[in-house]
Protein backbone atom coordinates (compact mmCIF):
# COMPACT_ATOMS: atom_id res chain seq x y z
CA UNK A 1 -77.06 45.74 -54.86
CA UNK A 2 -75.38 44.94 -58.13
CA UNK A 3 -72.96 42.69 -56.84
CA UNK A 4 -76.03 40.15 -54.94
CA UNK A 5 -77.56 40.58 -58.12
CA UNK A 6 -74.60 39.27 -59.87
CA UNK A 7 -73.85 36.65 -57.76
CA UNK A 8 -77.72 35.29 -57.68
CA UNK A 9 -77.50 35.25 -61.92
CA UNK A 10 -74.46 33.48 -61.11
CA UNK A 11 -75.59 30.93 -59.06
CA UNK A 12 -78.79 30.35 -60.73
CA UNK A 13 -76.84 29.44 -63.92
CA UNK A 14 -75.02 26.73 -62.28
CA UNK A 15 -78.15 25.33 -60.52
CA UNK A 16 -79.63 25.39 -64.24
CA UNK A 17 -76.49 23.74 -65.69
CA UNK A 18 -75.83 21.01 -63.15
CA UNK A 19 -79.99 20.73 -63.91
CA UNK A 20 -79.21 20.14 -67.32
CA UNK A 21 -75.62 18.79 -67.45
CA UNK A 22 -75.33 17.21 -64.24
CA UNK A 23 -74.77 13.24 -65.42
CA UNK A 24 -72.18 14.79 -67.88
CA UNK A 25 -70.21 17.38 -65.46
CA UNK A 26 -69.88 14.95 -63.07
CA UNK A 27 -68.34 11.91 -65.27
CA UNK A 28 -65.58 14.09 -66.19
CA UNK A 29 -62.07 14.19 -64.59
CA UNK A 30 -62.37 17.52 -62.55
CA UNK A 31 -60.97 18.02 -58.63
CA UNK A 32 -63.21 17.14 -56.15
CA UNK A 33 -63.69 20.77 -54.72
CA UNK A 34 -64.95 22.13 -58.22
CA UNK A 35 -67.74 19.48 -58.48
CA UNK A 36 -68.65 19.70 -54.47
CA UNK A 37 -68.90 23.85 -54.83
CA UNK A 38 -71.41 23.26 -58.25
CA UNK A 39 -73.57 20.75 -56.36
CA UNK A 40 -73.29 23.23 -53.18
CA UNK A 41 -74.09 26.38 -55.48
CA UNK A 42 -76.87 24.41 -57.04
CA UNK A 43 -78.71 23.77 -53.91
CA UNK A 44 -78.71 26.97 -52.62
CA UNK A 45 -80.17 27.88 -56.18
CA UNK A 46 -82.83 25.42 -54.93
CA UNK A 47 -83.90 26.81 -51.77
CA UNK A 48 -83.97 30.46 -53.20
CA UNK A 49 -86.16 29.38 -56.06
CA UNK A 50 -88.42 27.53 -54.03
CA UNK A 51 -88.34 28.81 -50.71
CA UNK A 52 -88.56 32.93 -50.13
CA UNK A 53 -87.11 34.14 -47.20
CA UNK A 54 -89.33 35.61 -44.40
CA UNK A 55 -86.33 36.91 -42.77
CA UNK A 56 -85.75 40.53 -43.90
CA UNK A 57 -82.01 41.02 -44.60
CA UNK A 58 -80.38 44.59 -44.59
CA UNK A 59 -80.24 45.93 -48.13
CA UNK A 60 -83.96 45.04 -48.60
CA UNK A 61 -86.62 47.44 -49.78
CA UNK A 62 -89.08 47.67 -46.76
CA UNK A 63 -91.78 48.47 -49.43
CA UNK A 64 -91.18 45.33 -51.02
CA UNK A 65 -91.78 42.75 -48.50
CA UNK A 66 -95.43 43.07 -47.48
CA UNK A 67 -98.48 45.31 -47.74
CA UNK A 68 -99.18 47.54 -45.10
CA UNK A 69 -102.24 46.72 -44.35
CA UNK A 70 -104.59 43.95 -42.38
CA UNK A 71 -104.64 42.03 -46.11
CA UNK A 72 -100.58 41.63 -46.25
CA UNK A 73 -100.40 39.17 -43.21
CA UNK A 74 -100.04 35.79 -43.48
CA UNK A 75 -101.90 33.00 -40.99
CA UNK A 76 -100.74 29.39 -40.79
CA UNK A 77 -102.34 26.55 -38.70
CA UNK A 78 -101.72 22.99 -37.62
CA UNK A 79 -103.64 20.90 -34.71
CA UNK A 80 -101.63 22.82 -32.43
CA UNK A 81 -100.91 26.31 -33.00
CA UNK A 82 -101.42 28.94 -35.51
CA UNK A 83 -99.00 31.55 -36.35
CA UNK A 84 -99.25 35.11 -38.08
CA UNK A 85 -97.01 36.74 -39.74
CA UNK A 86 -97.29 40.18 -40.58
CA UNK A 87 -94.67 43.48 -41.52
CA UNK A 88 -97.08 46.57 -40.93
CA UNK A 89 -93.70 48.82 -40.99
CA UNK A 90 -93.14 52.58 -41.82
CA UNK A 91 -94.46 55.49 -41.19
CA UNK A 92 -98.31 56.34 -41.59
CA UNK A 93 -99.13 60.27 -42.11
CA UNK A 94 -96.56 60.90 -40.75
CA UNK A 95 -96.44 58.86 -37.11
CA UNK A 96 -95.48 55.49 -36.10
CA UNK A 97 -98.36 52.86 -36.36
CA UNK A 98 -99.76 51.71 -32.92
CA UNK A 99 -100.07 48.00 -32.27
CA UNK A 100 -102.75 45.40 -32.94
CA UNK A 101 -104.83 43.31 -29.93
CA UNK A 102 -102.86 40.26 -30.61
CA UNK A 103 -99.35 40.96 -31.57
CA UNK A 104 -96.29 40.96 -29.39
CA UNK A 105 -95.71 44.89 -29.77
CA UNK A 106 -94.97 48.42 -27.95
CA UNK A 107 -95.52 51.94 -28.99
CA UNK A 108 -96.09 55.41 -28.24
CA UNK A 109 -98.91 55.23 -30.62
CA UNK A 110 -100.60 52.26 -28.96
CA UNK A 111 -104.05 52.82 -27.94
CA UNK A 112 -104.16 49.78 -25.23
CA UNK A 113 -102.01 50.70 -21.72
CA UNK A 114 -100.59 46.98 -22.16
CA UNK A 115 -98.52 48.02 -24.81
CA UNK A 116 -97.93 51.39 -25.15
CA UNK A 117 -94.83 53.30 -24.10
CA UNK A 118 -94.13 56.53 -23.61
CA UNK A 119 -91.71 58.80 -25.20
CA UNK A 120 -88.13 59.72 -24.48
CA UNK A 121 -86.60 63.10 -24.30
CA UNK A 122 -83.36 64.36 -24.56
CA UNK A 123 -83.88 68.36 -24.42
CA UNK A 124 -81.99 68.24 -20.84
CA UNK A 125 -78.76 67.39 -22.87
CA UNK A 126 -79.49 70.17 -26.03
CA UNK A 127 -79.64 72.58 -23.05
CA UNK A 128 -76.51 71.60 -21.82
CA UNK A 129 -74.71 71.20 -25.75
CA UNK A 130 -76.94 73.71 -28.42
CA UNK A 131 -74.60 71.34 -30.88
CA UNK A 132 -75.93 68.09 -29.10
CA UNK A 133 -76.95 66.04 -32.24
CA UNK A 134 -79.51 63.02 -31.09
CA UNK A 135 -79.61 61.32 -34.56
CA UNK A 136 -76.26 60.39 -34.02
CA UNK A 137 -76.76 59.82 -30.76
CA UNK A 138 -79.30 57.17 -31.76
CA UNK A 139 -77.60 55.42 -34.74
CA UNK A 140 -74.48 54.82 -32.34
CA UNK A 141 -76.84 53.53 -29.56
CA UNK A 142 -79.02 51.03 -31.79
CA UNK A 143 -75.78 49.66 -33.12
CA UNK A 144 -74.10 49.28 -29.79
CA UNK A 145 -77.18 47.19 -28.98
CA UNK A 146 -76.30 45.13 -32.15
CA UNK A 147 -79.19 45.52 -34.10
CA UNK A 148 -78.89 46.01 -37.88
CA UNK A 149 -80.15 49.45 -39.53
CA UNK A 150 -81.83 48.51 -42.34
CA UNK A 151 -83.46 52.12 -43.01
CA UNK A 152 -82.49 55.69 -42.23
CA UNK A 153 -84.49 58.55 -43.16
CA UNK A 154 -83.34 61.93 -42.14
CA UNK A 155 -85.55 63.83 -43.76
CA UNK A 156 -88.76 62.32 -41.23
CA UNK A 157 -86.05 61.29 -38.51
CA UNK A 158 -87.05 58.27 -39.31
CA UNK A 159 -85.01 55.00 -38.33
CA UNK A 160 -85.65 51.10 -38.62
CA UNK A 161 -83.74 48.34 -37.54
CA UNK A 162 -83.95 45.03 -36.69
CA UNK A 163 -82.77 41.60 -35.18
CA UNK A 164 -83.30 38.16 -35.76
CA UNK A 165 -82.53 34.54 -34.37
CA UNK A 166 -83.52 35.58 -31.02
CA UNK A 167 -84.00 33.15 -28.41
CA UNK A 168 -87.69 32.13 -27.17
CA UNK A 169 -88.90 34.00 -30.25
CA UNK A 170 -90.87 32.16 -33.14
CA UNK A 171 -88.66 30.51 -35.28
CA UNK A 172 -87.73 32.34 -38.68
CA UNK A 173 -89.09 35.48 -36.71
CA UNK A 174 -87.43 39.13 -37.01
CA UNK A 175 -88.33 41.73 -34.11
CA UNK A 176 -88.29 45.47 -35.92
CA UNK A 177 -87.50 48.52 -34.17
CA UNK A 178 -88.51 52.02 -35.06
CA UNK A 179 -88.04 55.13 -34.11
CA UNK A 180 -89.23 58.72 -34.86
CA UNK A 181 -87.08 61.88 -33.46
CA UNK A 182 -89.50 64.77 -32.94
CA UNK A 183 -86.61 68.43 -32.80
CA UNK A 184 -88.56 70.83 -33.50
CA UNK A 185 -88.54 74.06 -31.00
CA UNK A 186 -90.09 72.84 -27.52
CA UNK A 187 -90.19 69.23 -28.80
CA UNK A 188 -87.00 67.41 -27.81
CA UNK A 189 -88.72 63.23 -28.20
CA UNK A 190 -88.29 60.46 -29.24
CA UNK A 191 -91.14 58.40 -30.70
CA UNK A 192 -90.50 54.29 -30.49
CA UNK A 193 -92.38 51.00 -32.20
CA UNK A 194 -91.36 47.52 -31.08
CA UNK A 195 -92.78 44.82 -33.02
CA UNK A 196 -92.32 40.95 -33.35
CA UNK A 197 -93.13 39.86 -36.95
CA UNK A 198 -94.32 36.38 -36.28
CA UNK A 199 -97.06 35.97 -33.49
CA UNK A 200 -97.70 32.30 -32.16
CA UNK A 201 -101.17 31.49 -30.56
CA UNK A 202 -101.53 27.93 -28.88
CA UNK A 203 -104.99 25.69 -28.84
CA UNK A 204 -106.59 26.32 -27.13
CA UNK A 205 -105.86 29.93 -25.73
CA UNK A 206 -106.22 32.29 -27.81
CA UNK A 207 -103.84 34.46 -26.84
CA UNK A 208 -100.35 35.38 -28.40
CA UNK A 209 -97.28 33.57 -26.38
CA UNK A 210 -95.40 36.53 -24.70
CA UNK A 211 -92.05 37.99 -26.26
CA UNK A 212 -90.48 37.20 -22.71
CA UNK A 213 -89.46 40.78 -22.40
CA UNK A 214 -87.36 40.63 -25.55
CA UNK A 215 -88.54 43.71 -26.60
CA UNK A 216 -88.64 45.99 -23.68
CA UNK A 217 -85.32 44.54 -22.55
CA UNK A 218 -83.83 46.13 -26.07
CA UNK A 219 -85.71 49.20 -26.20
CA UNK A 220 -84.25 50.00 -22.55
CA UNK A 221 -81.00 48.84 -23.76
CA UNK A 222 -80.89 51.59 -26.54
CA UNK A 223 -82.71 54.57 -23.94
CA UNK A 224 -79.73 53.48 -21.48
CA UNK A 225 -76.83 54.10 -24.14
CA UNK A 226 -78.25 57.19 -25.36
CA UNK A 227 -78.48 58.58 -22.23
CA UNK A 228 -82.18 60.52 -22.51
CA UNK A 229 -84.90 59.99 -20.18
CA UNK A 230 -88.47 58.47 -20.07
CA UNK A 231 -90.97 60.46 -19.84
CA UNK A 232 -92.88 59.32 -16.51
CA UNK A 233 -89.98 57.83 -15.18
């Protein structure tokens, strides 16, 4: 927003200056605090400039952050391991995506039994209220679960959230949430992607270390505080 934006030009111009100046500001008779928050400011500066964060924060652009496709993912090795990071998010004609072979990842659009999922429904409760209203229902459960909404869309019922610095999960990782609320007449659901962004593999198995349930745990978090049902269950 305008404000971030302000602040970055901000802090960018006293990164530049203490750049520049910094022999000179610092000779000067100034208090302490004043010189501490430049060289503070100035560092961050740094780190921004040089370092991009793969951490997507809420007032982001989903668009922006990565291609949707096989091509926008991003594969880093050492002796060891070799991780893959990758933001395949948003709708695609209309559905949720499904999930790749070797991603931590859950869906009603998965093709594989491993990780698919299958819907929720909540028509038992419009029965009972005609004025029942599940987006709200939704938005108030995937808070309550404290994960951040980082994109509504009521025109698709489209929602995506997200949570980060979660324990056992790659470091710098962000697991994404989406959901997809089917109304129409004789079609009370509720559609559901789970996805970790970064996907560890170590030498020399080839498979992706597990999510240790992160995901399910929070997508049966957020079915439990709506209320609704799985289908199957």
């Amino acid at each position: 927003n305008e404000m971030n934006r302000i602040l970055h030009h901000y802090i960018y111009f006293l990164f530049i200056f203490y750049a520049v100046n910094g022999h000179k500001f610092f000779s000067i008779n100034i208090p302490v605090k004043i010189k501490r928050f430049v060289r503070i400011a100035s560092a961050i500066a740094c780190i921004e400039m040089t370092v991009p964060s793969l951490v997507l924060s809420a007032d982001t652009e989903i668009n922006n952050i990565l291609p949707t496709n096989n091509e926008g993912c991003v594969t880093e090795s050492n002796p060891q391991t070799t991780t893959k990071f990758c933001r395949k998010l948003g709708l695609l004609k209309g559905r949720l995506r499904g999930c790749d072979a070797n991603e931590n990842c859950f869906s009603t659009s998965a093709k594989a039994a491993s990780k698919y999922g299958s819907p929720w429904t909540y028509g038992f409760l419009v029965e009972r209220d005609i004025n029942y209203d599940p987006w709200e229902s939704l938005l108030a459960a995937i808070e309550k679960e404290g994960l951040t909404i980082l994109k509504t869309d009521k025109a698709t019922n489209y929602i995506l959230s997200a949570e980060k610095d979660v324990p056992n999960q790659p470091k710098g990782s962000s697991l994404f949430y989406e959901f997809l609320i089917k109304d129409g007449i004789g079609d009370k659901l509720v559609l559901y992607r789970a996805i970790v962004d970064k996907t560890v593999f170590v030498y020399p198995i080839q498979q992706p270390v597990s999510d240790f349930g992160a995901l399910k745990n929070r997508l049966q978090g957020v079915l439990n505080r709506t209320g609704w049902l799985q289908i199957g269950e």
